[in-house]
Protein backbone atom coordinates (compact mmCIF):
# COMPACT_ATOMS: atom_id res chain seq x y z
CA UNK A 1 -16.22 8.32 28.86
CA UNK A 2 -17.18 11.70 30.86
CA UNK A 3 -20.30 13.32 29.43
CA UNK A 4 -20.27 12.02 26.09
CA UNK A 5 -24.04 10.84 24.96
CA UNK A 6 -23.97 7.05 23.96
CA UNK A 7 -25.68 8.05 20.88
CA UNK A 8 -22.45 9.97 19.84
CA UNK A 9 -20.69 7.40 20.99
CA UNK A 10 -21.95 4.96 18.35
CA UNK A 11 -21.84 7.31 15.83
CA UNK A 12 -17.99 7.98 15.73
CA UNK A 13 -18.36 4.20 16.34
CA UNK A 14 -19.81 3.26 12.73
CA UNK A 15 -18.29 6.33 11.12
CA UNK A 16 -14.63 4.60 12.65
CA UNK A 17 -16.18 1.14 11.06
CA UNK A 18 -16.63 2.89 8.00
CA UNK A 19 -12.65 4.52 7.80
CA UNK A 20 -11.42 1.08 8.92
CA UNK A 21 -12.61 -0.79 6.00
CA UNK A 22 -11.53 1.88 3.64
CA UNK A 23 -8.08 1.55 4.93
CA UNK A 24 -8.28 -2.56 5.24
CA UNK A 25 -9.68 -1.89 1.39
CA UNK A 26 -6.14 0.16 0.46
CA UNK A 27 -4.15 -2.81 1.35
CA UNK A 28 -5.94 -5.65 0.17
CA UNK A 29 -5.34 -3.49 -2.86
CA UNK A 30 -1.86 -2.96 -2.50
CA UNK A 31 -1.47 -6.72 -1.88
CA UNK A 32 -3.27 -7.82 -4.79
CA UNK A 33 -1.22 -5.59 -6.96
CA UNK A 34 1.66 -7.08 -5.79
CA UNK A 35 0.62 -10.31 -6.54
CA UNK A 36 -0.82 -9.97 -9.95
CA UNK A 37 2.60 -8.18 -11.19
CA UNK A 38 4.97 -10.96 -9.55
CA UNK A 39 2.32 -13.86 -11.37
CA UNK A 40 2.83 -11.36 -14.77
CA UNK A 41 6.70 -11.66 -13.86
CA UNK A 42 6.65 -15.41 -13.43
CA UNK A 43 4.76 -15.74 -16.88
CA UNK A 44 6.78 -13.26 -18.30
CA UNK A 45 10.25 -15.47 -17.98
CA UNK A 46 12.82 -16.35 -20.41
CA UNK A 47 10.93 -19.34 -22.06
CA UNK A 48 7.56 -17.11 -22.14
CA UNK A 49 6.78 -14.10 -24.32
CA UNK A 50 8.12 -11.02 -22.95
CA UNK A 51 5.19 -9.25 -23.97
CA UNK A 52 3.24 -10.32 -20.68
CA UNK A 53 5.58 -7.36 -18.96
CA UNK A 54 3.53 -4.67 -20.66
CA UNK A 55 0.24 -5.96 -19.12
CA UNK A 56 1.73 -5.33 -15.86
CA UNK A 57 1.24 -1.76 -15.86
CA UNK A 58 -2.61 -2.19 -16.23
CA UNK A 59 -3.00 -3.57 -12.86
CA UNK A 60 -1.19 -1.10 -11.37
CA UNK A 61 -2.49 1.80 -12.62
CA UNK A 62 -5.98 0.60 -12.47
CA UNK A 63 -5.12 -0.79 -8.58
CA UNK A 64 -3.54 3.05 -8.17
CA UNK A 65 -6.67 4.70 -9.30
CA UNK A 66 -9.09 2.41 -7.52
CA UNK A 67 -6.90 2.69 -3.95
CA UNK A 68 -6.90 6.40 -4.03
CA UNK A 69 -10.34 6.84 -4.27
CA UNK A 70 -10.93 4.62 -1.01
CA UNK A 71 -7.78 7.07 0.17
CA UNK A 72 -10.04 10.09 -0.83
CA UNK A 73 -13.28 8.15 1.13
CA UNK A 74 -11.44 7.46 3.87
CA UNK A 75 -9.68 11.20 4.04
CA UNK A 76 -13.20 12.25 3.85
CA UNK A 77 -14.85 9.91 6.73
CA UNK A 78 -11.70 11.59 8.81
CA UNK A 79 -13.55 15.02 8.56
CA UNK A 80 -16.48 13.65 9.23
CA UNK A 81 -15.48 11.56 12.15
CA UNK A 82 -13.59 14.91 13.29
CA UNK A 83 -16.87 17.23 12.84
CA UNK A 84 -18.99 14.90 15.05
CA UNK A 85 -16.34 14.37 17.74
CA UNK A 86 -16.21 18.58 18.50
CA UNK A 87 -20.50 19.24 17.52
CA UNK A 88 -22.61 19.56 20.30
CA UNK A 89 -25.27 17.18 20.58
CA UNK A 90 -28.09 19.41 19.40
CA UNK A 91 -26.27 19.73 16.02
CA UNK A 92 -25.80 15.64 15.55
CA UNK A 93 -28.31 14.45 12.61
CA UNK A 94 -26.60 10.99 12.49
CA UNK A 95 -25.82 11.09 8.84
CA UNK A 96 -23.32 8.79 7.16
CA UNK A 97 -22.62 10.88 4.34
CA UNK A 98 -19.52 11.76 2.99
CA UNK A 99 -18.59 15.82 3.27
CA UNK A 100 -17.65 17.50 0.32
CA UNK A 101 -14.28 17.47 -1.39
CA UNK A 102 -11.92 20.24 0.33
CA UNK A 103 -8.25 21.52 -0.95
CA UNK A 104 -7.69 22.33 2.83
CA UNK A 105 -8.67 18.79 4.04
CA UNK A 106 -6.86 16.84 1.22
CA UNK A 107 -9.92 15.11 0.12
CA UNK A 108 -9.69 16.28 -4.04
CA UNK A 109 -9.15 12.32 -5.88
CA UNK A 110 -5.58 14.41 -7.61
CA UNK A 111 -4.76 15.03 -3.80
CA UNK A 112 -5.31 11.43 -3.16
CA UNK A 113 -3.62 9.98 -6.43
CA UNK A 114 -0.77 11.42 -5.58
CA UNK A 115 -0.16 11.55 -1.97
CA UNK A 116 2.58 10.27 -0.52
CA UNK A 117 1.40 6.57 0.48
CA UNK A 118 0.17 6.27 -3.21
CA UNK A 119 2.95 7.54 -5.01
CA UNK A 120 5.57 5.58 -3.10
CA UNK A 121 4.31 2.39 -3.48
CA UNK A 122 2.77 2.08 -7.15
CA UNK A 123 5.67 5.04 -9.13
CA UNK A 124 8.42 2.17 -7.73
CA UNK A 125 6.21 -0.62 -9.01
CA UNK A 126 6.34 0.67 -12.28
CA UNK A 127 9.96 1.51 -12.28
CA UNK A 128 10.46 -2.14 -10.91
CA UNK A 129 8.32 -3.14 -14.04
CA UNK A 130 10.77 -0.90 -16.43
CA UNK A 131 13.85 -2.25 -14.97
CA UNK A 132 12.63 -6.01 -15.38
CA UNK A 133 11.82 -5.54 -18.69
CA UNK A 134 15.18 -4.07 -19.38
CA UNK A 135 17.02 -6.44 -17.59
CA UNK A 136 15.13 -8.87 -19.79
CA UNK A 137 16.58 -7.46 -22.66
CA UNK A 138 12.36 -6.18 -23.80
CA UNK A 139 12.84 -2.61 -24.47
């Protein structure tokens, strides 16, 4: 690896650990949203009350909350990973800490809530939601 210190090395090592299970975290979410709503569907059909349809907007707005702040961790682990990789090794202090919000570096929770790999998965959800409850004749 050239002239990089080990100890630098291992430190964009564990900060890497750290964005990996932030992202790993995202779509365990995304999974278990899916699966919640299609069990709310399946106890939602025609010889159920339709009223279970409703509840399945609370698990994805509180799975689309909870996954963009690990979006918004993992965004800021990125700058952090990226600020070790160019210091010099005088400047390292080996901290784990997450930098401070930035517009510039997409790391505000709004920025996160609604970027694009939120927005596209959990605004469809809910329209899926609205369309099966009009299909089912709920609305």
């Amino acid at each position: 690896m050239g002239n990089i210190p080990e100890a630098k090395i291992r430190h964009l090592e564990m900060i890497q650990a750290v964005v990996t299970r932030m992202a790993n975290n995202s779509f365990m979410l995304k999974g278990w949203s899916v699966t919640l709503i299609a069990g709310i569907f399946v106890l939602a059909s025609k010889d159920s009350n339709q009223m279970y349809l409703l509840v399945a907007y609370v698990p994805i707005i509180l799975f689309w909350f909870l996954d963009s702040y690990y979006l918004q961790l993992e965004r800021k682990y990125r700058v952090l990973y990226n600020r070790i990789r160019v210091c010099e090794e005088a400047d390292q202090t080996f901290d784990l800490s997450a930098p401070a919000s930035s517009k510039l570096d997409k790391t505000y929770y709004t920025q996160s809530l609604f970027s694009r790999t939120e927005f596209w998965f959990y605004f469809p959800t809910a329209l899926l939601v609205a369309t099966v409850a009009r299909m089912t004749n709920f609305c």
